[in-house]
Structures are given as C-alpha cells and as structure tokens.
PDB file of N, CA and C in Angstrom:
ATOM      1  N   UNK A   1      31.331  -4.750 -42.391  1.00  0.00           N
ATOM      2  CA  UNK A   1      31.635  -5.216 -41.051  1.00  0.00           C
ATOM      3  C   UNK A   1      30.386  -5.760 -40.373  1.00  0.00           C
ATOM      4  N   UNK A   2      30.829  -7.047 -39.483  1.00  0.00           N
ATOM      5  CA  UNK A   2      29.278  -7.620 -38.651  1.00  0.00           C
ATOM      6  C   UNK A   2      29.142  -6.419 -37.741  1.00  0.00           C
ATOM      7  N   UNK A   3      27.889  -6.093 -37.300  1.00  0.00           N
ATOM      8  CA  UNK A   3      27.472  -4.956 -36.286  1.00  0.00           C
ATOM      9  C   UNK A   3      27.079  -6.292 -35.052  1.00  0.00           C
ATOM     10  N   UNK A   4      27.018  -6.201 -33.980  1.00  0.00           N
ATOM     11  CA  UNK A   4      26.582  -7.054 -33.005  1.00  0.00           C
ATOM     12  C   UNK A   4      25.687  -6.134 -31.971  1.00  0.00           C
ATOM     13  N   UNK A   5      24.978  -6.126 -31.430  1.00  0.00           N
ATOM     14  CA  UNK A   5      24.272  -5.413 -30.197  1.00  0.00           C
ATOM     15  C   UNK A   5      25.236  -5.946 -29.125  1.00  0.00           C
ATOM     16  N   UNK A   6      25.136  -5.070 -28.036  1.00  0.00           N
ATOM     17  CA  UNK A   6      25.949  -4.949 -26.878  1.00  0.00           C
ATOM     18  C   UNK A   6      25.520  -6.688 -26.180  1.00  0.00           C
ATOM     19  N   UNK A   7      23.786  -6.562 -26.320  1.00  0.00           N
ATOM     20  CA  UNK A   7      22.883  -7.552 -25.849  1.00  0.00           C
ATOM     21  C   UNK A   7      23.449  -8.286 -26.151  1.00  0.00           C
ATOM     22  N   UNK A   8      23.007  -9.091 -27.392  1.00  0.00           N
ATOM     23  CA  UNK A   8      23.895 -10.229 -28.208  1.00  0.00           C
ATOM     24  C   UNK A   8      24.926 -10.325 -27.876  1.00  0.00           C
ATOM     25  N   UNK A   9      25.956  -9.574 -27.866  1.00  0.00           N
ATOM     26  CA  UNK A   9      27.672 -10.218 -27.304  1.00  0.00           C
ATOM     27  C   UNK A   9      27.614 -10.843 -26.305  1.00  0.00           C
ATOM     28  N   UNK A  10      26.514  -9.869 -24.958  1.00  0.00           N
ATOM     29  CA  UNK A  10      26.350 -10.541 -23.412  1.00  0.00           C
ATOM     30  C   UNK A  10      26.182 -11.679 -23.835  1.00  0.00           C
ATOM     31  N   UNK A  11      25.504 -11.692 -24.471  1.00  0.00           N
ATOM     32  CA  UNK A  11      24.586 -13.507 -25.028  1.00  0.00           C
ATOM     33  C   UNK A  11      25.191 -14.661 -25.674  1.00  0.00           C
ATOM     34  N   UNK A  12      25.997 -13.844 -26.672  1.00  0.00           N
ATOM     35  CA  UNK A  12      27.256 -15.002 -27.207  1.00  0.00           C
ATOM     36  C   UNK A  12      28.193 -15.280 -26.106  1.00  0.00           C
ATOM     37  N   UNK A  13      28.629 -14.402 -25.527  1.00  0.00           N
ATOM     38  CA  UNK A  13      29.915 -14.836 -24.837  1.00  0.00           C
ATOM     39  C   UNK A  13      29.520 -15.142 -23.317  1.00  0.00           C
ATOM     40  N   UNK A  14      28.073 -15.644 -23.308  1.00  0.00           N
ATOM     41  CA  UNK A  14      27.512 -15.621 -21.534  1.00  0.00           C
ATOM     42  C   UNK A  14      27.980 -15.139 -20.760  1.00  0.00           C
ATOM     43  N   UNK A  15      27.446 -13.894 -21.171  1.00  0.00           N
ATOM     44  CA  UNK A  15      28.208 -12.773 -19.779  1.00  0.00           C
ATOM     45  C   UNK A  15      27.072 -11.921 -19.316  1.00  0.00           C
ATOM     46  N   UNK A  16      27.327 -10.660 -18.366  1.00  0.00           N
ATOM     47  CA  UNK A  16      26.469  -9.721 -17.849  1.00  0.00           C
ATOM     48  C   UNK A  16      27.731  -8.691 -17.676  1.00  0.00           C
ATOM     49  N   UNK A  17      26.629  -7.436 -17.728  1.00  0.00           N
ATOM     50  CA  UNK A  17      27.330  -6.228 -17.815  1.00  0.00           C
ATOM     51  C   UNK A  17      28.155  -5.959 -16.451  1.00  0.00           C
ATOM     52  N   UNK A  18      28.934  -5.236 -16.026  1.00  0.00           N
ATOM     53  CA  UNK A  18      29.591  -5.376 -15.576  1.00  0.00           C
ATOM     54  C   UNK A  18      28.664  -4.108 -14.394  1.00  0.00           C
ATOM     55  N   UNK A  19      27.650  -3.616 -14.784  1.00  0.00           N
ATOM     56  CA  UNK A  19      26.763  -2.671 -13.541  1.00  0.00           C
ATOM     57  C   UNK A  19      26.023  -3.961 -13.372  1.00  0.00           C
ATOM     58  N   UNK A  20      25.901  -5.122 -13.847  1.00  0.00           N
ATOM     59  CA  UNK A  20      25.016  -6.011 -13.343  1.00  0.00           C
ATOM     60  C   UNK A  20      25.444  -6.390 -12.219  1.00  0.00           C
ATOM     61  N   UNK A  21      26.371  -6.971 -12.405  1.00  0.00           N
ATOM     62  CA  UNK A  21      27.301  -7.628 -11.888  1.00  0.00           C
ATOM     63  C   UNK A  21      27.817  -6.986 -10.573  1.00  0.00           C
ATOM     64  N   UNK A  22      28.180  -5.693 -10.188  1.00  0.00           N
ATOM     65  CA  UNK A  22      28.300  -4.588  -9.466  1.00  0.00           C
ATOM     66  C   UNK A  22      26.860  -4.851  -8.487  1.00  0.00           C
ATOM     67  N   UNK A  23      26.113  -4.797  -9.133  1.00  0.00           N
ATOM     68  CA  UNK A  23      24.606  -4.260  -8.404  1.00  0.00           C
ATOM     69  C   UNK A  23      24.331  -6.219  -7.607  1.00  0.00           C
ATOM     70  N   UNK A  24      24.814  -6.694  -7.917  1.00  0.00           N
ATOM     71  CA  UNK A  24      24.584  -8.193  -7.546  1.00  0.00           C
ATOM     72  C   UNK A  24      25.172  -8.370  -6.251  1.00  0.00           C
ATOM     73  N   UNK A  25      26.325  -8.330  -6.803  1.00  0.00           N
ATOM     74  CA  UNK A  25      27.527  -7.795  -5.361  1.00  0.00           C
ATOM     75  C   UNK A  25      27.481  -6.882  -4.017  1.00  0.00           C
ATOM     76  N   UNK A  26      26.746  -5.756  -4.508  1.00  0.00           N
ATOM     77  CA  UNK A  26      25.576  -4.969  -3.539  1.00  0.00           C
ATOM     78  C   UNK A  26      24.861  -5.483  -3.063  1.00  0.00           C
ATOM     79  N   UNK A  27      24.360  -5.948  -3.208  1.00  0.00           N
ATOM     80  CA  UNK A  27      23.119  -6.993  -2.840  1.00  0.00           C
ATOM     81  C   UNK A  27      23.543  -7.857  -1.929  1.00  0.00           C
ATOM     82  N   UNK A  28      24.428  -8.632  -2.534  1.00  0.00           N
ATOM     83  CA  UNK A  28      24.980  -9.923  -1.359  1.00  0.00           C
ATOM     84  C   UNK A  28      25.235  -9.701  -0.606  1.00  0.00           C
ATOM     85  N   UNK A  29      26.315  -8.367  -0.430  1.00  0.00           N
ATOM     86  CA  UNK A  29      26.797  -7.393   0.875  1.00  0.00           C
ATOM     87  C   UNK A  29      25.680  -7.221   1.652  1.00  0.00           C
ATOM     88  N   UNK A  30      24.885  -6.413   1.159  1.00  0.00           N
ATOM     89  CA  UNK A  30      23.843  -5.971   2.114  1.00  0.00           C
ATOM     90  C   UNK A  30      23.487  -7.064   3.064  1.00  0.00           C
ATOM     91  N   UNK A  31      22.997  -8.437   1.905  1.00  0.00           N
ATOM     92  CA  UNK A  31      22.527  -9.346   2.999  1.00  0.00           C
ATOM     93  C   UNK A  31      23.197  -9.906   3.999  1.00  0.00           C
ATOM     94  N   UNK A  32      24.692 -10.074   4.165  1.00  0.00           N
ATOM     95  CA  UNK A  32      25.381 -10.044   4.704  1.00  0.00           C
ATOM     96  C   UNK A  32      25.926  -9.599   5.800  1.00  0.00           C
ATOM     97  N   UNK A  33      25.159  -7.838   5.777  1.00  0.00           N
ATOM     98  CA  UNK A  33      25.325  -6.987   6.510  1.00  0.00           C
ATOM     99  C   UNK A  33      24.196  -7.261   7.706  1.00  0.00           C
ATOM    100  N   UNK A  34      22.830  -7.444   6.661  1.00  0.00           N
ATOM    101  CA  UNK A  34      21.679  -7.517   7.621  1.00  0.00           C
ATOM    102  C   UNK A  34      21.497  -8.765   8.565  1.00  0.00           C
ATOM    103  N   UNK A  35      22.313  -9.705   8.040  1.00  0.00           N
ATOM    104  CA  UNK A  35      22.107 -11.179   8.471  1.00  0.00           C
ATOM    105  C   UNK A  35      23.003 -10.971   9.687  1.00  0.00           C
ATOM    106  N   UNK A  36      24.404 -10.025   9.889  1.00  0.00           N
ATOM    107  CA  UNK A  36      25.175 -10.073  10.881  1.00  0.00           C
ATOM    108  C   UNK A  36      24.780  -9.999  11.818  1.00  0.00           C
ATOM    109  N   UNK A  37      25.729  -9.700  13.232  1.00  0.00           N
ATOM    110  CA  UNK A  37      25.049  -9.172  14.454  1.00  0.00           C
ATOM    111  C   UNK A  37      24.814  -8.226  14.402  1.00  0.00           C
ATOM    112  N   UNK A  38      23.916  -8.011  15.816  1.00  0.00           N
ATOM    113  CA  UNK A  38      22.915  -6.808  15.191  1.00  0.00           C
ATOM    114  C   UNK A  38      24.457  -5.094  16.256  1.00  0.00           C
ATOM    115  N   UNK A  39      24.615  -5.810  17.108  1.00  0.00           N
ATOM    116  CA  UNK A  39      25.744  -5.084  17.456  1.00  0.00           C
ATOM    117  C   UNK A  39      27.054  -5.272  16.869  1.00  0.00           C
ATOM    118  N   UNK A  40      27.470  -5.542  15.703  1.00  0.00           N
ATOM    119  CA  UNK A  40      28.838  -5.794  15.008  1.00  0.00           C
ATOM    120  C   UNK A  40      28.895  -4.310  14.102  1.00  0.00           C
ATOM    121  N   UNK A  41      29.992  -3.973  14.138  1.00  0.00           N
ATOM    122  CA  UNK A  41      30.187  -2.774  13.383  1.00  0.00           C
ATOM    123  C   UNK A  41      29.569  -2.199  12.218  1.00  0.00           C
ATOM    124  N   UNK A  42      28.893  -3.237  11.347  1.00  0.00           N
ATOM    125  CA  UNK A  42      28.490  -3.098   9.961  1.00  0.00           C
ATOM    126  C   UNK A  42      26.969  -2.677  10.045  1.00  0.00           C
ATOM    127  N   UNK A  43      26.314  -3.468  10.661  1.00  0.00           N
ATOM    128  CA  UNK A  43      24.824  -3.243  11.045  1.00  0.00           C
ATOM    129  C   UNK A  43      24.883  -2.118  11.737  1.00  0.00           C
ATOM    130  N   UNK A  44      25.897  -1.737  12.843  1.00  0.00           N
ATOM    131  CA  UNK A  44      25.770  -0.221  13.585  1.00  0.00           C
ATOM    132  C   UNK A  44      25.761   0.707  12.822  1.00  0.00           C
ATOM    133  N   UNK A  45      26.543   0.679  11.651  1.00  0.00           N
ATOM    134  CA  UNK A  45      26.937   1.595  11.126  1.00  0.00           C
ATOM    135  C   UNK A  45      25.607   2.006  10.203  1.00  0.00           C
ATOM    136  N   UNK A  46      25.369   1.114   9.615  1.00  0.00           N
ATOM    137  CA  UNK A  46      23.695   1.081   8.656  1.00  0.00           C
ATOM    138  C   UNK A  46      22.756   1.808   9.725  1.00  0.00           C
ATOM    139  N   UNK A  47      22.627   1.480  10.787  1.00  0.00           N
ATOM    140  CA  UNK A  47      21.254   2.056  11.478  1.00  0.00           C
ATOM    141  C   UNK A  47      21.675   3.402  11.998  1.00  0.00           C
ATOM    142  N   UNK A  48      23.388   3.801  11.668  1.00  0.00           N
ATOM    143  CA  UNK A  48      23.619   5.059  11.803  1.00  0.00           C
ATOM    144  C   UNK A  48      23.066   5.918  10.733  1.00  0.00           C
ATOM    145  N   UNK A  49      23.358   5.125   9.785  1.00  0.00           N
ATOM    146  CA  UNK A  49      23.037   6.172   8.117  1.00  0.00           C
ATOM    147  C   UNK A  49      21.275   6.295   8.241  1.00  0.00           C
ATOM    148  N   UNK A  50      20.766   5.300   8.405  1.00  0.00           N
ATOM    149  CA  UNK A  50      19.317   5.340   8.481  1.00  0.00           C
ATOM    150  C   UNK A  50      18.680   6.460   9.987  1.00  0.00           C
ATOM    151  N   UNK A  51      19.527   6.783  10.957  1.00  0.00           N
ATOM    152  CA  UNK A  51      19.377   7.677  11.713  1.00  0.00           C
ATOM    153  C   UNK A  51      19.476   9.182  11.299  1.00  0.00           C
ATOM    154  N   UNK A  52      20.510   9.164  10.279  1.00  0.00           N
ATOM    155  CA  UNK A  52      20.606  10.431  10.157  1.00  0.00           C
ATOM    156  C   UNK A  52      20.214  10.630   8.797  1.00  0.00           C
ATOM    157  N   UNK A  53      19.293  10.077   8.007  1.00  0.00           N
ATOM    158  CA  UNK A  53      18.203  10.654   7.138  1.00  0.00           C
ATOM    159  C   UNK A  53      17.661  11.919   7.169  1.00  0.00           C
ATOM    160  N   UNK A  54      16.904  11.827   8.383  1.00  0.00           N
ATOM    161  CA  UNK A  54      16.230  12.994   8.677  1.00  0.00           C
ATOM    162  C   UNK A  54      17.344  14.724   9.156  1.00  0.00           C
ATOM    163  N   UNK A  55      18.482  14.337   9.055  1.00  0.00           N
ATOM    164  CA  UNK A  55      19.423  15.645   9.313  1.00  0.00           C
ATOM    165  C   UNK A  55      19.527  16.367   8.010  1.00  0.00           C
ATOM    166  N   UNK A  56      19.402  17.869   7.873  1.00  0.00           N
ATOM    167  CA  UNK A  56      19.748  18.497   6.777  1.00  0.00           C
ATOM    168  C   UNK A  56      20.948  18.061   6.223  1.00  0.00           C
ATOM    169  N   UNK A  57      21.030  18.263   4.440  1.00  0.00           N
ATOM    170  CA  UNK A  57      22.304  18.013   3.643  1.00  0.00           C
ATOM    171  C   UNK A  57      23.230  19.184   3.876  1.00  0.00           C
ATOM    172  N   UNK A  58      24.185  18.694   3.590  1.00  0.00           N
ATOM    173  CA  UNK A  58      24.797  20.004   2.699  1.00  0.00           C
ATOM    174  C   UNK A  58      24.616  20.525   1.948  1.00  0.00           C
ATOM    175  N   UNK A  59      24.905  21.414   0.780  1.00  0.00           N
ATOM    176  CA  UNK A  59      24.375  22.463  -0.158  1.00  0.00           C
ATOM    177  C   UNK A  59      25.005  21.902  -1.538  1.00  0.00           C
ATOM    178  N   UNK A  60      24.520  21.507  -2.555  1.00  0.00           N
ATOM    179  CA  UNK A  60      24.912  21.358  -4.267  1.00  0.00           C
ATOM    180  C   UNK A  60      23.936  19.976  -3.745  1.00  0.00           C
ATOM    181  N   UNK A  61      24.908  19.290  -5.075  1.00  0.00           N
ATOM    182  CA  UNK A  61      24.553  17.977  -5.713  1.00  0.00           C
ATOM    183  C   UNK A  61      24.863  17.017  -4.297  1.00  0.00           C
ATOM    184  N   UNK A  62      23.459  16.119  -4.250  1.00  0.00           N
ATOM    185  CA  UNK A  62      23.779  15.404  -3.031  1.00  0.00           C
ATOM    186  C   UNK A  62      24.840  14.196  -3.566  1.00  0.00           C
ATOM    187  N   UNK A  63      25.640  13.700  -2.478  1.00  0.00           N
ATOM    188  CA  UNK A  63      26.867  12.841  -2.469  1.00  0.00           C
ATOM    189  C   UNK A  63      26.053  11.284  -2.869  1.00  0.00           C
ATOM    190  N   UNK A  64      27.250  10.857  -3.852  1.00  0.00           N
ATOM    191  CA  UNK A  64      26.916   9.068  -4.455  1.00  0.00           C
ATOM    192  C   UNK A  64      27.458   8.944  -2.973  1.00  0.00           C
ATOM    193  N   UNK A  65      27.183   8.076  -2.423  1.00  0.00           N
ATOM    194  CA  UNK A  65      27.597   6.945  -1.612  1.00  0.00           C
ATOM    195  C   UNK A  65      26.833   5.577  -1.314  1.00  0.00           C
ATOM    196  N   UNK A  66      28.019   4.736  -0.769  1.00  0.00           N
ATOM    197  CA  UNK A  66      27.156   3.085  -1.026  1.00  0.00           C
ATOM    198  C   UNK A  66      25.700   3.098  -0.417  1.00  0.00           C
ATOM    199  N   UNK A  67      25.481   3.937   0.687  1.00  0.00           N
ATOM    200  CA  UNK A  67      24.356   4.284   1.207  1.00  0.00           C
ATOM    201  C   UNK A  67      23.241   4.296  -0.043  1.00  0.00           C
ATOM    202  N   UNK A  68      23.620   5.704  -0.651  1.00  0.00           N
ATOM    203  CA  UNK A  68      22.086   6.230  -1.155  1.00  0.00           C
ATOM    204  C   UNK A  68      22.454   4.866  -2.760  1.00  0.00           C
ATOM    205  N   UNK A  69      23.496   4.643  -3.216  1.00  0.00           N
ATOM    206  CA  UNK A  69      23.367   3.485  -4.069  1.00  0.00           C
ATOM    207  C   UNK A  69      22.287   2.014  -3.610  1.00  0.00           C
ATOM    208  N   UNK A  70      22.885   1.589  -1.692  1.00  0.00           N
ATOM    209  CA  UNK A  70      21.721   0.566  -1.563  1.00  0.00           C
ATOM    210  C   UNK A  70      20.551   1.118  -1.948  1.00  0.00           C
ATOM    211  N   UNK A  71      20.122   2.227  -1.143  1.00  0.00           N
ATOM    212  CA  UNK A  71      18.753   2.812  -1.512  1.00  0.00           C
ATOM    213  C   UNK A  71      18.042   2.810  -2.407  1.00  0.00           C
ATOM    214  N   UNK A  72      18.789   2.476  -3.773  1.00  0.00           N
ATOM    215  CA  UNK A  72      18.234   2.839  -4.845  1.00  0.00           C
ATOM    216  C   UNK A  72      18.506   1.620  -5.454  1.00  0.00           C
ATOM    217  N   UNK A  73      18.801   0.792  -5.464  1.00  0.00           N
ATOM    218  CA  UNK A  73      18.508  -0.769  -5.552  1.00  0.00           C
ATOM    219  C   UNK A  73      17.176  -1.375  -4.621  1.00  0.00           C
ATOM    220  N   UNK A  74      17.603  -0.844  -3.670  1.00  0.00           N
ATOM    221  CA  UNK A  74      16.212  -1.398  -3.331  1.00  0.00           C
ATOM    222  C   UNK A  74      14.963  -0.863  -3.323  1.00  0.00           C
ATOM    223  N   UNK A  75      14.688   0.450  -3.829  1.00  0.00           N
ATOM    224  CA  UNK A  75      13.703   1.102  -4.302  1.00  0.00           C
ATOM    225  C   UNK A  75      12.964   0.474  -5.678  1.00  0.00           C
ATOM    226  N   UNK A  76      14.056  -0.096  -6.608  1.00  0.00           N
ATOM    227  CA  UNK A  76      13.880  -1.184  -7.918  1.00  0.00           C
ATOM    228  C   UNK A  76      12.706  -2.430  -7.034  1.00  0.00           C
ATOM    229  N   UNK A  77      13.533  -2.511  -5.887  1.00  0.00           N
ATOM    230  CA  UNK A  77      12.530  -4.023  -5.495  1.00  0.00           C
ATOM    231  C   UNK A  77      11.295  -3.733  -4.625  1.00  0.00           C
ATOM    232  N   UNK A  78      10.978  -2.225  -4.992  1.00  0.00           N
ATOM    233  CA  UNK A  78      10.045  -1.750  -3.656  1.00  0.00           C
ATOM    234  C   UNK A  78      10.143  -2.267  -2.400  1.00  0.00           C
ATOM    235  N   UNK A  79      10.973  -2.212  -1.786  1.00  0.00           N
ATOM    236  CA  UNK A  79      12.108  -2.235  -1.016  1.00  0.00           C
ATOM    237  C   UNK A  79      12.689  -1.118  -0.099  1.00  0.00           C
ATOM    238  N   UNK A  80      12.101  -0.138   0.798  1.00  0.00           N
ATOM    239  CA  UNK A  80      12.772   1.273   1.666  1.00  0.00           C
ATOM    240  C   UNK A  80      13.470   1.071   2.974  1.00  0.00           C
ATOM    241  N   UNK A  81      14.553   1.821   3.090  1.00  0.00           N
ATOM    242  CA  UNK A  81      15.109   1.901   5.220  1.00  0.00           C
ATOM    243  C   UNK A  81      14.829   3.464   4.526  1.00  0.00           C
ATOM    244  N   UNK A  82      13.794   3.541   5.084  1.00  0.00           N
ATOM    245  CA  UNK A  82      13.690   5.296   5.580  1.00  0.00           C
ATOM    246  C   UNK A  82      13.624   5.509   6.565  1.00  0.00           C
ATOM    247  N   UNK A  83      13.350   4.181   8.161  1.00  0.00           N
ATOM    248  CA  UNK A  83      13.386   4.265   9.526  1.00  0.00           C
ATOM    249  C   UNK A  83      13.686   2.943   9.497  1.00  0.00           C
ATOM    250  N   UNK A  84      14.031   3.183  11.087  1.00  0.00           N
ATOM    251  CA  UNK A  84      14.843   1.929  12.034  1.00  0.00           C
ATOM    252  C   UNK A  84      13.796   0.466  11.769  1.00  0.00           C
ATOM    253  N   UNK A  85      12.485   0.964  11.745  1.00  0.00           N
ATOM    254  CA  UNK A  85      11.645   0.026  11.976  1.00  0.00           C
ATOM    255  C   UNK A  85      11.727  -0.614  10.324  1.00  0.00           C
ATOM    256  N   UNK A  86      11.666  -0.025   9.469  1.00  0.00           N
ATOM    257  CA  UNK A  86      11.855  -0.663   7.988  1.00  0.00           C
ATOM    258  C   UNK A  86      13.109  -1.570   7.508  1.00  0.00           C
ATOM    259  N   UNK A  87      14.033  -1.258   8.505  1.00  0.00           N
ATOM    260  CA  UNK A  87      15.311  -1.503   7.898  1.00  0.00           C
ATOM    261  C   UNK A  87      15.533  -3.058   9.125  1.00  0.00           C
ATOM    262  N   UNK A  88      14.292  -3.140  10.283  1.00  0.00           N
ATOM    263  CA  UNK A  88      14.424  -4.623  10.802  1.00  0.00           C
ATOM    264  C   UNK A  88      13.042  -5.329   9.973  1.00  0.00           C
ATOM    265  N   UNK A  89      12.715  -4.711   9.014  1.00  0.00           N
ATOM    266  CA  UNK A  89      11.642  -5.663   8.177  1.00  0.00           C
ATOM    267  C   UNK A  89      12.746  -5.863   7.561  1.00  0.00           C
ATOM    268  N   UNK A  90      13.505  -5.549   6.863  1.00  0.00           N
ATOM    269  CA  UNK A  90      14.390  -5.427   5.494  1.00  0.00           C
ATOM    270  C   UNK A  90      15.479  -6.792   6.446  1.00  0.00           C
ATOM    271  N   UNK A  91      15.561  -6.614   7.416  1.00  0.00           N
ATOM    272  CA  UNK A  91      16.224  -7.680   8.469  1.00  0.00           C
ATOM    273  C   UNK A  91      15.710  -9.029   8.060  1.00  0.00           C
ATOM    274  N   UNK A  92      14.535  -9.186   8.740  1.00  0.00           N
ATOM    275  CA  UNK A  92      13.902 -10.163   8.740  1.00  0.00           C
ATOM    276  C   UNK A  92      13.626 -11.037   7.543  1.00  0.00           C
ATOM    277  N   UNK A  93      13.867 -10.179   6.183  1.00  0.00           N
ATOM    278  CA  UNK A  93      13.599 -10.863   4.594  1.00  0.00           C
ATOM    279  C   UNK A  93      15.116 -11.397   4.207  1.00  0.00           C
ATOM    280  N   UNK A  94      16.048 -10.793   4.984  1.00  0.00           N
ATOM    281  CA  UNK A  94      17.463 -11.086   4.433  1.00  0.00           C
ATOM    282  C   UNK A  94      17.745 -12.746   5.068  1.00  0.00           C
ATOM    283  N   UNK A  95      17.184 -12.506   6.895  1.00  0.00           N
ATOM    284  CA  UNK A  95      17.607 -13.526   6.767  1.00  0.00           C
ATOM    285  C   UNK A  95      17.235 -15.383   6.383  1.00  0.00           C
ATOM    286  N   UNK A  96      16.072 -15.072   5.300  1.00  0.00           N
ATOM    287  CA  UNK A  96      15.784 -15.962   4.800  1.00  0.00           C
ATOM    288  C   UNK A  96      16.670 -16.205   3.352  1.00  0.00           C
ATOM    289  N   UNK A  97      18.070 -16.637   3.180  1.00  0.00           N
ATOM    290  CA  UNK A  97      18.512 -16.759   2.187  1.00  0.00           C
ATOM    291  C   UNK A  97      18.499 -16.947   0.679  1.00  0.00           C
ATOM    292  N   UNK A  98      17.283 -17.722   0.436  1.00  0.00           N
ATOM    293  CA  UNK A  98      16.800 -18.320  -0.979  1.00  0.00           C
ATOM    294  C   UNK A  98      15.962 -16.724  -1.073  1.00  0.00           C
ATOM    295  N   UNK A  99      15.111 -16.406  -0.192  1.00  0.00           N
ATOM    296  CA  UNK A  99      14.266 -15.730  -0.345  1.00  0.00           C
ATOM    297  C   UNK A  99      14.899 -14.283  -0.881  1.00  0.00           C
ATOM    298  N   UNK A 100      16.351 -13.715   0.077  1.00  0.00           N
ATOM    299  CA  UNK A 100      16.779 -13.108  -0.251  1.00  0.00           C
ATOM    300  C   UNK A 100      17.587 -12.703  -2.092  1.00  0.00           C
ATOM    301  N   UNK A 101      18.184 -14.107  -1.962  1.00  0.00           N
ATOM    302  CA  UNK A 101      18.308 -14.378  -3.293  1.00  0.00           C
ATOM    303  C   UNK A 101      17.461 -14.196  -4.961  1.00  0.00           C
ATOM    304  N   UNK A 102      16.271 -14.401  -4.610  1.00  0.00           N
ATOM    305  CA  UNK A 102      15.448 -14.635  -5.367  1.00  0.00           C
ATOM    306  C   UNK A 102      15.134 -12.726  -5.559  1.00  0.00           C
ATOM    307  N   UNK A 103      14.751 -12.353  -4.622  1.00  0.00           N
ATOM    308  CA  UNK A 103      13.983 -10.764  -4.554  1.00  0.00           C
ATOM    309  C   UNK A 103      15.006 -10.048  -5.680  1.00  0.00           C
ATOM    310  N   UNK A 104      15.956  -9.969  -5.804  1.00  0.00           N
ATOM    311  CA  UNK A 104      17.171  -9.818  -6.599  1.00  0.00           C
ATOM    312  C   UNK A 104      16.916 -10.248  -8.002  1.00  0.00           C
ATOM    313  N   UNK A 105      17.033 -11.768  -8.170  1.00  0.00           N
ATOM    314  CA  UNK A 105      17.546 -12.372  -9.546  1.00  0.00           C
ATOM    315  C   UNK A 105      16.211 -13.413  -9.786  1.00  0.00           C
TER     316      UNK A 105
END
C-alpha cells in the first residue's frame, strides 16, 4: 500500500488542516471585533473578559473558552490583553488591515 504523510495529502490536494483553518477564522473575528465600535456589544464584552482577569477562578481544570483560545493565539504572535491598555494597542494593530492580516499568515 502507498503510505502518504498527513503533510503531503495537505499538499496534493491544496488544503490546510482544518485547526488551521479554525485558528484563521479566530483571527478574522477578533479583528473584526477590535475594528468595531468601541461601544457595540462585542468590544464591551472583550474589555469585560479582560476586566475580569484579575478575579479568582473557580476550582479544577480552568475552562476552554473563545477567550483564553484568543489568548493563546495571540501569545504564538507575542501578542497579550492582560489589561485594558494592551488590548487598545492590540486595537490600534487591527485596525490596519494588511497589517493585521499579515501578523497571522
């Protein structure tokens, strides 16, 4: 039987994995989010999550959510919202589009 690497198939059949692809989509959102108004529900809601960083967890395994997922995409791009003030730098790079684009891919 031919053996193929996962790689190679991406490659024959011009594709990307499907966490690529996921994590891309994240991305666009975000910028999306950051580019909005700064009072529209989506951005409120972000500088809510980035407010309450500093509040104790709950107890076990801390929770996946899209939150700590952005986080950790953009930790890949050295990239942090650990405060209000980071997350209007993180503003200010989104809304340069190409630029945004590029930091990514």
């Amino acid at each position: 039987p031919n053996i193929i690497s996962n790689k190679n198939l991406y490659k024959r059949c011009k594709s990307q994995p499907l966490s690529t692809r996921v994590a891309r989509s994240r991305w666009r959102m975000l910028g999306h989010v950051l580019r909005g108004p700064e009072d529209g529900p989506a951005f409120s809601s972000l500088k809510f999550a980035v407010n309450t960083l500093d509040l104790p967890g709950r107890r076990g395994r801390p929770q996946s959510n899209l939150f700590s997922l952005i986080q950790r995409d953009l930790d890949k791009h050295n990239l942090f919202i650990r405060n209000l003030d980071e997350l209007f730098v993180l503003r200010n790079i989104a809304k340069n589009k190409a630029k945004w684009r590029n930091e990514m891919f």
